[in-house]
Protein backbone atom coordinates (compact mmCIF):
# COMPACT_ATOMS: atom_id res chain seq x y z
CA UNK A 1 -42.69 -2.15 -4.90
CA UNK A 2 -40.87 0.90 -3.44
CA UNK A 3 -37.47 1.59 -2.48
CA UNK A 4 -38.09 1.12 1.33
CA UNK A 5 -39.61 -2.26 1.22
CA UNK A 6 -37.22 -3.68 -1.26
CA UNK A 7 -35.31 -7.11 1.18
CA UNK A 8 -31.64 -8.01 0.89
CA UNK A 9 -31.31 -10.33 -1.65
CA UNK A 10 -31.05 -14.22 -0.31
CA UNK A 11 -27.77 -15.71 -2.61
CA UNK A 12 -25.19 -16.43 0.03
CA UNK A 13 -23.87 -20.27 0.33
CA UNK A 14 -21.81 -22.27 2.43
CA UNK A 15 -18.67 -21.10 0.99
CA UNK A 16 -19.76 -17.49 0.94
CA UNK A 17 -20.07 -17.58 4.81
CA UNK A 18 -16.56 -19.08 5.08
CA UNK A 19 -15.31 -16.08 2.71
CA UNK A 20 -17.40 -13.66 4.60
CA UNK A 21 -15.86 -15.14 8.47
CA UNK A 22 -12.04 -15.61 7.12
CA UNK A 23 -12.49 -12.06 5.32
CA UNK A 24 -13.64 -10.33 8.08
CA UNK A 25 -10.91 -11.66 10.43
CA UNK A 26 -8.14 -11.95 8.56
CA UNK A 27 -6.78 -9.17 6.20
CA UNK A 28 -4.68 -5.94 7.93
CA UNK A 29 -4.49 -8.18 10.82
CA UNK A 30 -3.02 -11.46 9.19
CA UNK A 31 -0.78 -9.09 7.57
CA UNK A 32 0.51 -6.40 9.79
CA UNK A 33 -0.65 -7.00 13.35
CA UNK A 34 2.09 -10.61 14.34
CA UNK A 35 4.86 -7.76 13.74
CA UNK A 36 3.08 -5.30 16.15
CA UNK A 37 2.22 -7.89 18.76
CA UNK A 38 6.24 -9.06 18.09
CA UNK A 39 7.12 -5.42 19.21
CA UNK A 40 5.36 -5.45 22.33
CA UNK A 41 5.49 -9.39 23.14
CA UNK A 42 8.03 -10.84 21.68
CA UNK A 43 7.82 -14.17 21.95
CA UNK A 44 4.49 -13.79 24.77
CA UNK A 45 2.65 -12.91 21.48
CA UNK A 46 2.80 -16.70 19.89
CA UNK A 47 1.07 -17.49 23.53
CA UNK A 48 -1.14 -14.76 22.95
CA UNK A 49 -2.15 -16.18 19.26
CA UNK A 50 -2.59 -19.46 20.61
CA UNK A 51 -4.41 -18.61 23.70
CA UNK A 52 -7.05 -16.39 21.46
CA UNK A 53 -6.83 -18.81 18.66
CA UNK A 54 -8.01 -21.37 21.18
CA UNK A 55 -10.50 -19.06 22.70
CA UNK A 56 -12.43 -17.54 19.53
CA UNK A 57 -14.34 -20.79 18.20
CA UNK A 58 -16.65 -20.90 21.55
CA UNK A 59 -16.86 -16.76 20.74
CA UNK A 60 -18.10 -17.12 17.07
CA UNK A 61 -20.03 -20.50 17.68
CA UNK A 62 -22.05 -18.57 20.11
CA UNK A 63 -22.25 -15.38 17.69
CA UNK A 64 -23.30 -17.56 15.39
CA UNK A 65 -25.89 -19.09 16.64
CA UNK A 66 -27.36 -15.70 17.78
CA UNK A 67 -27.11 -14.52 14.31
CA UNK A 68 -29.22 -17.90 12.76
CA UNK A 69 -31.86 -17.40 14.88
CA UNK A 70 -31.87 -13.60 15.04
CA UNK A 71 -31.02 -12.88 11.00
CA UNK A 72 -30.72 -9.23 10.06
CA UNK A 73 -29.19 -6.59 8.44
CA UNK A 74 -28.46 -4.88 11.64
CA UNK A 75 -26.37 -8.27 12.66
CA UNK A 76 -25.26 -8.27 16.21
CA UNK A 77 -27.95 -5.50 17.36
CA UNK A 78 -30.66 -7.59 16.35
CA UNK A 79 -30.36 -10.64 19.18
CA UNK A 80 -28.49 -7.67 21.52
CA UNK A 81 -31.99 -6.06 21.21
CA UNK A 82 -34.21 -9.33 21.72
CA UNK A 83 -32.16 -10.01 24.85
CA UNK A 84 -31.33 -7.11 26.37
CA UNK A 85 -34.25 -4.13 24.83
CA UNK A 86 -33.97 -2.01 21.80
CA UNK A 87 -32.09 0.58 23.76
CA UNK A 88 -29.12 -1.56 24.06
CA UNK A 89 -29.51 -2.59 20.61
CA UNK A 90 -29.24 0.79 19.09
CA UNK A 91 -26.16 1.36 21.59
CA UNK A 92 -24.42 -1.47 20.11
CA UNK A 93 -25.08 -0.61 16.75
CA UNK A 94 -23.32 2.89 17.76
CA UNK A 95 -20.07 1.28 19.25
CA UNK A 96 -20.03 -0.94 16.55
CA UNK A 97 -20.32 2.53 13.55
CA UNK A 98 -17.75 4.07 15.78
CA UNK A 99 -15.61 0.95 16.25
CA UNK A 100 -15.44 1.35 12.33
CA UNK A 101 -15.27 4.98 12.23
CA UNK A 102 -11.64 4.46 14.10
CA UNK A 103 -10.77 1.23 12.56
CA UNK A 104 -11.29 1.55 9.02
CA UNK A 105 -8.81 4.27 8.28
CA UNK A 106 -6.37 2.32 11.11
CA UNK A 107 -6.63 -0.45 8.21
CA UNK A 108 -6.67 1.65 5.12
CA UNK A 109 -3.48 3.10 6.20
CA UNK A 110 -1.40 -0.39 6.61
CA UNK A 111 -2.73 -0.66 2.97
CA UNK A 112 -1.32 2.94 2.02
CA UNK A 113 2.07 1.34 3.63
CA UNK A 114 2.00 -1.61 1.72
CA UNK A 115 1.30 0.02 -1.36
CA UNK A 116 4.38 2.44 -0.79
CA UNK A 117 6.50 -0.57 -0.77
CA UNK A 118 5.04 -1.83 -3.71
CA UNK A 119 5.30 1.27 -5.55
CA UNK A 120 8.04 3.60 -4.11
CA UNK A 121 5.72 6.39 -2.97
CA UNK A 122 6.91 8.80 -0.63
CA UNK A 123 5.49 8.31 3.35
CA UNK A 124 3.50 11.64 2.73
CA UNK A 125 1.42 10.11 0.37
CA UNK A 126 0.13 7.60 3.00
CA UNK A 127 -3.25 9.67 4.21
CA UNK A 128 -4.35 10.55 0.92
CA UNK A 129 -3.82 6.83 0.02
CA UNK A 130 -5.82 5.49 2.45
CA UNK A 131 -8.87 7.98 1.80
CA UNK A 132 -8.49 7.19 -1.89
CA UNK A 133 -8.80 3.33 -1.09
CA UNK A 134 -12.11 3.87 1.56
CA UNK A 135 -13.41 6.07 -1.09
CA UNK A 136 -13.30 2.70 -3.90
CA UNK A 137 -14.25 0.37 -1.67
CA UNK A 138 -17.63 2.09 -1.14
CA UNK A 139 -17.93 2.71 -4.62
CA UNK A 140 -17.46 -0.93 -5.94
CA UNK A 141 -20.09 -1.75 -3.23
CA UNK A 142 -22.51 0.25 -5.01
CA UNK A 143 -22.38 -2.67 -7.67
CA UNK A 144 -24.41 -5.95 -7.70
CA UNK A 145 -24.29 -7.90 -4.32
CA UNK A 146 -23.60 -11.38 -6.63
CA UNK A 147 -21.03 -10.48 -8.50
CA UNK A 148 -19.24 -8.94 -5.90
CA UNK A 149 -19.61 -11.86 -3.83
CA UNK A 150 -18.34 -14.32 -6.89
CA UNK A 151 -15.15 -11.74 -7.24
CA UNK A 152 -14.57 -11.70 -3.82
CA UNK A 153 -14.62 -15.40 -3.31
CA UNK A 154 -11.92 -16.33 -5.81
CA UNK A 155 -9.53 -13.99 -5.40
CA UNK A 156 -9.30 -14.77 -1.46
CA UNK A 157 -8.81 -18.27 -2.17
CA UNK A 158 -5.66 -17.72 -4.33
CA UNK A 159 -4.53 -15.21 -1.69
CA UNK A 160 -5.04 -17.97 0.93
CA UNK A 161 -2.55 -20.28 -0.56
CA UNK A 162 -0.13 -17.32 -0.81
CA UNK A 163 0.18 -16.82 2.68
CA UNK A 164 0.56 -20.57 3.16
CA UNK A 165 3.16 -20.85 0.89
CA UNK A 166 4.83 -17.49 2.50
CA UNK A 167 4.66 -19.13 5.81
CA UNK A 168 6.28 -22.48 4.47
CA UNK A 169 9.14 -21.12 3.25
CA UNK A 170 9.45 -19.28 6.40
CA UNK A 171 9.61 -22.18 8.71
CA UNK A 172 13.06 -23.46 8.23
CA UNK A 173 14.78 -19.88 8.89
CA UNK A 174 13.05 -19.76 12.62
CA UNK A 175 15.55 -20.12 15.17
CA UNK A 176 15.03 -21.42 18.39
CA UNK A 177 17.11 -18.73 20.15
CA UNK A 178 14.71 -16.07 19.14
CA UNK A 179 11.67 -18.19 20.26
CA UNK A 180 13.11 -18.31 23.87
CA UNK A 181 14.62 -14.64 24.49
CA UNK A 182 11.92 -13.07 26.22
CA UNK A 183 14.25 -10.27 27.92
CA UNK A 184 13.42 -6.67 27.72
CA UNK A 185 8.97 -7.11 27.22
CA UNK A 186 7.53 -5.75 30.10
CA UNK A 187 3.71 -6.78 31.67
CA UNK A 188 2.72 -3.83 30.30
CA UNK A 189 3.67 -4.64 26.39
CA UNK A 190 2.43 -7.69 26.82
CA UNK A 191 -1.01 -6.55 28.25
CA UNK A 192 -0.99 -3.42 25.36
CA UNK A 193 -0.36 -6.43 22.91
CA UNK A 194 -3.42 -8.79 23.50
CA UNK A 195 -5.51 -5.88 23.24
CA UNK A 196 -4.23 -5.47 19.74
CA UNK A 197 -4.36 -9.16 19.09
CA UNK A 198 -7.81 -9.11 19.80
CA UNK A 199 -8.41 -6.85 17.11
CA UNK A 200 -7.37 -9.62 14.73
CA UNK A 201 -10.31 -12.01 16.13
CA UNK A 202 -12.92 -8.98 15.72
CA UNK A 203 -14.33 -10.01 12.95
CA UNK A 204 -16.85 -13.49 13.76
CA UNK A 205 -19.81 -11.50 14.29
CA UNK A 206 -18.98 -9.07 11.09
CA UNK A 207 -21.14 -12.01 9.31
CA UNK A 208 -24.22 -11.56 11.19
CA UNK A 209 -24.35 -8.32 9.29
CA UNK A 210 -25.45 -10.51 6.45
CA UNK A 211 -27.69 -12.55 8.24
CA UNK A 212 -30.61 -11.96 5.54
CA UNK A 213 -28.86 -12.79 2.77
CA UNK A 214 -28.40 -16.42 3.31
CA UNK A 215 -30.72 -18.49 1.72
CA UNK A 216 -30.64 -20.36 5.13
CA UNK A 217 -29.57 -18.84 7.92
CA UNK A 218 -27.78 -21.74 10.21
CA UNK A 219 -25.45 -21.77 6.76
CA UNK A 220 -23.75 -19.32 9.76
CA UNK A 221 -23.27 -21.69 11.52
CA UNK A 222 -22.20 -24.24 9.33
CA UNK A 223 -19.27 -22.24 7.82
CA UNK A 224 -18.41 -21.58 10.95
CA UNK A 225 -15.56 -24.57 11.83
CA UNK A 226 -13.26 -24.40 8.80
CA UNK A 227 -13.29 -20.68 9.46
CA UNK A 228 -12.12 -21.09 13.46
CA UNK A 229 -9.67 -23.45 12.25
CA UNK A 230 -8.13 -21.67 9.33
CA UNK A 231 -7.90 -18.24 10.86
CA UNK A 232 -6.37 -20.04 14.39
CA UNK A 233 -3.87 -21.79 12.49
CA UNK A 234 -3.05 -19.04 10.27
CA UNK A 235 -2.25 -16.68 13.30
CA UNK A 236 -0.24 -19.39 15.58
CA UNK A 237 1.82 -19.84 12.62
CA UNK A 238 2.55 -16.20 11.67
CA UNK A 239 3.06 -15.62 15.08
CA UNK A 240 6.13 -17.64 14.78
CA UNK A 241 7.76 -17.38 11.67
CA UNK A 242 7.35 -13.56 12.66
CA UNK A 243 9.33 -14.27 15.74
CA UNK A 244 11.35 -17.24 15.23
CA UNK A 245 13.23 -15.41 11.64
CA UNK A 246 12.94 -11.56 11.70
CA UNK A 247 15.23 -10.08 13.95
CA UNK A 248 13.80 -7.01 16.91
CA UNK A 249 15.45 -3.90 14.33
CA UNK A 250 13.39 -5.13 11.31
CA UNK A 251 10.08 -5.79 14.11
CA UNK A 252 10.66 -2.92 15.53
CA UNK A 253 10.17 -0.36 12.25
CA UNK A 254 8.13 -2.51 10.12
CA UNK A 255 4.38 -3.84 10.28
CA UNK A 256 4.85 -5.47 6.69
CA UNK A 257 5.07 -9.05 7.96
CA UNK A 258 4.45 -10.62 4.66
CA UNK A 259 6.74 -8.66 3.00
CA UNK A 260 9.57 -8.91 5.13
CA UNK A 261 8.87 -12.74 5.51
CA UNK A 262 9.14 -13.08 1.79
CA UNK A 263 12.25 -10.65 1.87
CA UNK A 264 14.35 -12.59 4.21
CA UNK A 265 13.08 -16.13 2.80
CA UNK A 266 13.79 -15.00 -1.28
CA UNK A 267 15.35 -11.93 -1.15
CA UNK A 268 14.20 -8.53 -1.90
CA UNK A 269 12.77 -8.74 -5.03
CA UNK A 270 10.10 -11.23 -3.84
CA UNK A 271 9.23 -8.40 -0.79
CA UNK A 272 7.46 -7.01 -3.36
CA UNK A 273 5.34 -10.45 -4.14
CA UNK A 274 4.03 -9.96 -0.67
CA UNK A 275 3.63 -6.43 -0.72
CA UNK A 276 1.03 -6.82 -3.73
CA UNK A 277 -0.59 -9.65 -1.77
CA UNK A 278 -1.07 -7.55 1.43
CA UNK A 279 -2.65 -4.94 -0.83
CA UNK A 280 -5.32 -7.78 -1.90
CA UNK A 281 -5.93 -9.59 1.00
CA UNK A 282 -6.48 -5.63 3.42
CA UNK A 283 -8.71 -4.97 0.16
CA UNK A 284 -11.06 -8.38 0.81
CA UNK A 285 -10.95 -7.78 4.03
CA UNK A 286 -12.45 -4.03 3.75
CA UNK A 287 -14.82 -5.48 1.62
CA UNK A 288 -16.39 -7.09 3.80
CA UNK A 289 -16.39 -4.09 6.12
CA UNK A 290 -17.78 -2.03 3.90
CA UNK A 291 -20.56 -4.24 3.12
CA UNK A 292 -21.41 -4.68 6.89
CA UNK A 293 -21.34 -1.18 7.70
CA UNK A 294 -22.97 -0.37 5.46
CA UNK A 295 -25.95 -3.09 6.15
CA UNK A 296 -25.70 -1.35 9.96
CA UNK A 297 -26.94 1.90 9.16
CA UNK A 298 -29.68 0.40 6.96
CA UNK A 299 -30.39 -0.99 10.18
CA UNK A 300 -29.93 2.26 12.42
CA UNK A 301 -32.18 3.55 9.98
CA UNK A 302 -34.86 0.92 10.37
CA UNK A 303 -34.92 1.46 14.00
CA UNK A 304 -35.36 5.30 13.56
CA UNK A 305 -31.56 6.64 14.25
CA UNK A 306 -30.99 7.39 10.84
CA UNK A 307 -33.35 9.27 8.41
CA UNK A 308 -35.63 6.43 7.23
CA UNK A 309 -34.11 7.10 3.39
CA UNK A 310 -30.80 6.03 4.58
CA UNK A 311 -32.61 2.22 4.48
CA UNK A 312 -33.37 1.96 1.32
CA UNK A 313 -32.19 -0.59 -0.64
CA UNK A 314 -31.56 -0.44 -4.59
CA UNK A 315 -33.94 -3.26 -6.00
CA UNK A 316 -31.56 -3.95 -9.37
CA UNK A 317 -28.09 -4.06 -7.14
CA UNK A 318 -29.61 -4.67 -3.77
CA UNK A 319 -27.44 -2.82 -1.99
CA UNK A 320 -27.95 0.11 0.67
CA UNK A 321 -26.84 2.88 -1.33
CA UNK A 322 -27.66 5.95 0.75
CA UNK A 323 -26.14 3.94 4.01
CA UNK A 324 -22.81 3.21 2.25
CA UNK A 325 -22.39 6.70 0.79
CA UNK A 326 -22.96 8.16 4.91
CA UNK A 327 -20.40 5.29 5.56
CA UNK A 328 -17.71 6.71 3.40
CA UNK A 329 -18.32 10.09 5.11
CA UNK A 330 -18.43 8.97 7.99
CA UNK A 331 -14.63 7.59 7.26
CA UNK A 332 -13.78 10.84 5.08
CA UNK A 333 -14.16 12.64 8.87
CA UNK A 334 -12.02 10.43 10.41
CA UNK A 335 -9.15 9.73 8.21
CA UNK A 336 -9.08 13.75 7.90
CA UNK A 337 -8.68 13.91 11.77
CA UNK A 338 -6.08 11.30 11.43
CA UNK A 339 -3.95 14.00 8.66
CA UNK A 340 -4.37 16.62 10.68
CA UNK A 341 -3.45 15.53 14.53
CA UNK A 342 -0.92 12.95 13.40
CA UNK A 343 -1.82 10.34 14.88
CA UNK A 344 -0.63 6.62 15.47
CA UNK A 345 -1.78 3.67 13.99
CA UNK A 346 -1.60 1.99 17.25
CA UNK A 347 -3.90 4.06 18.87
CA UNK A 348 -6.76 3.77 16.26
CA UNK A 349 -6.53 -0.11 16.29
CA UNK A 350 -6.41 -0.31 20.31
CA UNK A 351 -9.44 2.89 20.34
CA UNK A 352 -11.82 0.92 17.82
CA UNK A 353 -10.77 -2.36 19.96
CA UNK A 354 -12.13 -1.00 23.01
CA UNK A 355 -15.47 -0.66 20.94
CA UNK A 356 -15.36 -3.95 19.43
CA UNK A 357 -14.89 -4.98 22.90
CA UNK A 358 -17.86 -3.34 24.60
CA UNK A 359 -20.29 -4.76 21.87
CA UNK A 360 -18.62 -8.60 22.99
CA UNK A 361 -19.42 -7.58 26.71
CA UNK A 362 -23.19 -6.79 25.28
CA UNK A 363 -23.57 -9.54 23.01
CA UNK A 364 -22.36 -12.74 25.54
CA UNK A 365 -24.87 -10.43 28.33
CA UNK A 366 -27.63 -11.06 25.00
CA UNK A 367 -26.37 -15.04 24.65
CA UNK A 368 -27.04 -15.78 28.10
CA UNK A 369 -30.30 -14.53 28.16
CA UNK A 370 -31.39 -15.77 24.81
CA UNK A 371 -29.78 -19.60 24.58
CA UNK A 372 -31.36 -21.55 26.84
CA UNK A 373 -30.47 -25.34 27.42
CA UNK A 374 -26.56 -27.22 28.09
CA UNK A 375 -25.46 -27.35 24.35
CA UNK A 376 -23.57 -24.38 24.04
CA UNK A 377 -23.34 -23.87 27.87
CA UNK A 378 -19.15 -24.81 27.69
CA UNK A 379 -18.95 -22.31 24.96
CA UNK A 380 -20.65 -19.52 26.88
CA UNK A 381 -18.87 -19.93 30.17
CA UNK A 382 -15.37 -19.65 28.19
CA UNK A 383 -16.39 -17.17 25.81
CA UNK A 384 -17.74 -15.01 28.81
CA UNK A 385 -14.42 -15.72 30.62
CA UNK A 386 -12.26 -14.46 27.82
CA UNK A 387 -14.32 -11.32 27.55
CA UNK A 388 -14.13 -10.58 30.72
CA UNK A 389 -10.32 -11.02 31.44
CA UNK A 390 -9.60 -8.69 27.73
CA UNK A 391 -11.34 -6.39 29.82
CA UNK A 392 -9.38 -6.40 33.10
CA UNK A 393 -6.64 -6.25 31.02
CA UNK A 394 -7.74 -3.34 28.59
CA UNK A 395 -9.31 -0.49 31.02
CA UNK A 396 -7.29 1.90 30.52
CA UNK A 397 -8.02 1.42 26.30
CA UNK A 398 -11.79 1.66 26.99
CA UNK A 399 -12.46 5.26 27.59
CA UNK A 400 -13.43 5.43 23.97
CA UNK A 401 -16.04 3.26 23.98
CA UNK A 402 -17.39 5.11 26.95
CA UNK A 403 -17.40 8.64 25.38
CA UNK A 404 -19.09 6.50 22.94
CA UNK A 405 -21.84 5.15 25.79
CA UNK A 406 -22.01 8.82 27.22
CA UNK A 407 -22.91 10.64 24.15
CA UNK A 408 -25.18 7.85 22.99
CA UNK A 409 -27.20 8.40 26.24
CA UNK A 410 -27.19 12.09 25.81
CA UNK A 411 -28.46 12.32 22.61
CA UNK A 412 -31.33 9.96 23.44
CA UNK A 413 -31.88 11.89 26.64
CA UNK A 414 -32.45 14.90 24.22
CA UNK A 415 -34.71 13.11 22.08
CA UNK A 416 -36.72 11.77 24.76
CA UNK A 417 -37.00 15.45 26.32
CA UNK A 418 -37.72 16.98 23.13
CA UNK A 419 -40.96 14.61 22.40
CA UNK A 420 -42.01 14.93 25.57
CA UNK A 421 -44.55 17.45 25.38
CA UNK A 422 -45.70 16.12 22.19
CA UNK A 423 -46.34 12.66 24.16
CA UNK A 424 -48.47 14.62 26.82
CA UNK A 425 -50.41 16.49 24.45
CA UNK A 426 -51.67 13.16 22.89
CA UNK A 427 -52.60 12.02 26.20
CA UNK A 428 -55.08 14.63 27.12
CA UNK A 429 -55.86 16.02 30.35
């Protein structure tokens, strides 16, 4: 058997799907993004967490369902391409590679922040941090897919009941005043802040990605619930302890929610108990990034975007080797570009957003093409209603993801052109 036609190993369960869901959600965003939202929102973002909350379980039931019946590597570009054409496919694979081009290092820097808490590093160090911890994260994904799945699994369970415990202690410091005093966000924070909210849902169809790994694939769908519920309720409740205890001047400078839950709930010295589990939990979560991008340019690669070596798959590890090491230069670009121009964290999360986005528009355009019958009609009309209003309300964030479109279509343009005469000379006069 050779290289190319080694399969994805089929050892995911149940409780690896919930993992893989809560993983791909949660993370930087559980962590950092309630005392971003807080900034713009103030107390509009618990609305905004509820209101999304409410809204993602008809998003990821229907995702999920698309990615049982349409498993692959490739995840959401698989159904996108049975419903709408390859083309499209391959475009959402794109804004999906570029989404993470953007939002990877966005992430890997709240963990450089959290580790300088942690360890007293200077702010300096923050760029070279991040790279360091995108460089790891593809290298322990070079190891066996089972282990790393076993790992992965415990560890995020004692980090879950962490953060519940954080957010219990934090519930009898949240004052009502600070819940109510909405003066000084304008309609413009508030809009700016959904958009970032929604960067905390991105994340249901991440699991797709490992769509032929599951010894049966409607184990999607069957993880699915206790994932909605966890990550909703998670959220609503960070939302306002965030809120409802921390006053604006520590929101305003700080995205270290856990920490500076744990700081005002303990005292200082436990800041530093949630700064080490915000390093974790950002470190599950790029796990599971890693491992998807990675298993989407084995998938590019498949459909002829990517040299056909960058599919192979390792037979003793099973894992995409080639793809993950383009990955992690791929990121190596972009957190460079970050260094250099200075940029702000906000602007990567809201930029790769806008992608994540643009792929949602595709995939509910897929769903409604490809499930047929009433079952999951009610989740389709509200899932397609949601998408559509974070659009209206994101525009001006979205000029990213249509550079993105633009040059896609160029390049393919090219291709086409180029092959051209080759195509007529097979024809024949």
């Amino acid at each position: 058997m050779t290289a190319t036609s080694v399969q994805f190993r089929k050892h995911l369960t149940v409780t690896d799907g919930f993992v893989l869901y809560t993983t791909a959600v949660l993370g930087q965003s559980l962590i950092a993004l309630p005392s971003i939202t807080a900034r713009h929102a103030g107390p509009w973002s618990i609305a905004i967490w509820a209101t999304l909350a409410f809204l993602s379980y008809p998003m990821a039931r229907v995702m999920a369902e698309l990615g049982a019946r349409y498993p692959s590597a490739g995840g959401v570009t698989a159904f996108i391409a049975k419903g709408l054409g390859a083309g499209v496919g391959q475009l959402t694979g794109v804004l999906y590679l570029m989404a993470m081009a953007v939002g990877a290092p966005s992430v890997a820097l709240i963990f450089a922040e959290y580790l300088r808490e942690l360890t007293g590093l200077a702010p300096q160090w923050d760029v070279p941090v991040a790279a360091a911890e995108l460089a790891i994260l593809i290298a322990v994904n070079l190891f066996d897919v089972t282990a790393i799945m076993r790992w992965q699994r415990w560890i995020f369970f004692a980090c879950l009941v962490a953060v519940v415990a954080t957010i219990g202690l934090a519930l009898p410091h949240v004052s009502a005043a600070r819940l109510t005093d909405v003066s000084g966000y304008a309609p413009a924070g508030i809009a700016a802040s959904a958009l970032i909210a929604f960067f905390a849902f991105v994340g249901w169809e991440n699991a797709a990605f490992a769509g032929e790994e599951f010894t049966d694939p409607f184990t999607l769908v069957r993880s699915l619930r206790a994932a909605v519920g966890a990550v909703g309720a998670l959220f609503v409740l960070l939302g306002i302890v965030v809120v409802g205890s921390l006053d604006r001047a520590t929101i305003a400078t700080s995205n270290a929610s856990l920490s500076d839950l744990l700081r005002f709930s303990l005292g200082s010295a436990a800041a530093q108990a949630g700064a080490l589990l915000a390093v974790v939990l950002i470190f599950l979560l790029m796990l599971t990034w890693t491992r998807s991008g990675g298993r989407l340019v084995v998938s590019l690669a498949r459909d002829g975007l990517f040299p056909e070596r960058l599919a192979r798959i390792d037979p003793a590890s099973s894992t995409p080797r080639a793809a993950l090491l383009l990955l992690g230069g791929i990121w190596a670009v972009a957190t460079t570009l970050y260094g250099v121009a200075g940029g702000h964290l906000e602007t990567f999360i809201q930029l790769s957003s806008g992608n994540f986005l643009a792929t949602y528009v595709l995939i509910f355009l897929a769903a409604w093409r490809l499930l047929r019958g009433r079952q999951l009609l009610g989740a389709l009309i509200i899932a397609s209603l949601a998408v559509l209003a974070l659009v209206a309300a994101s525009l001006p964030s979205l000029w990213y993801a249509a550079a993105t479109s633009i040059a896609f279509g160029v390049v393919m343009l090219a291709k086409r052109l180029a092959t051209r005469p080759a195509r007529v000379a097979q024809k024949g006069p």
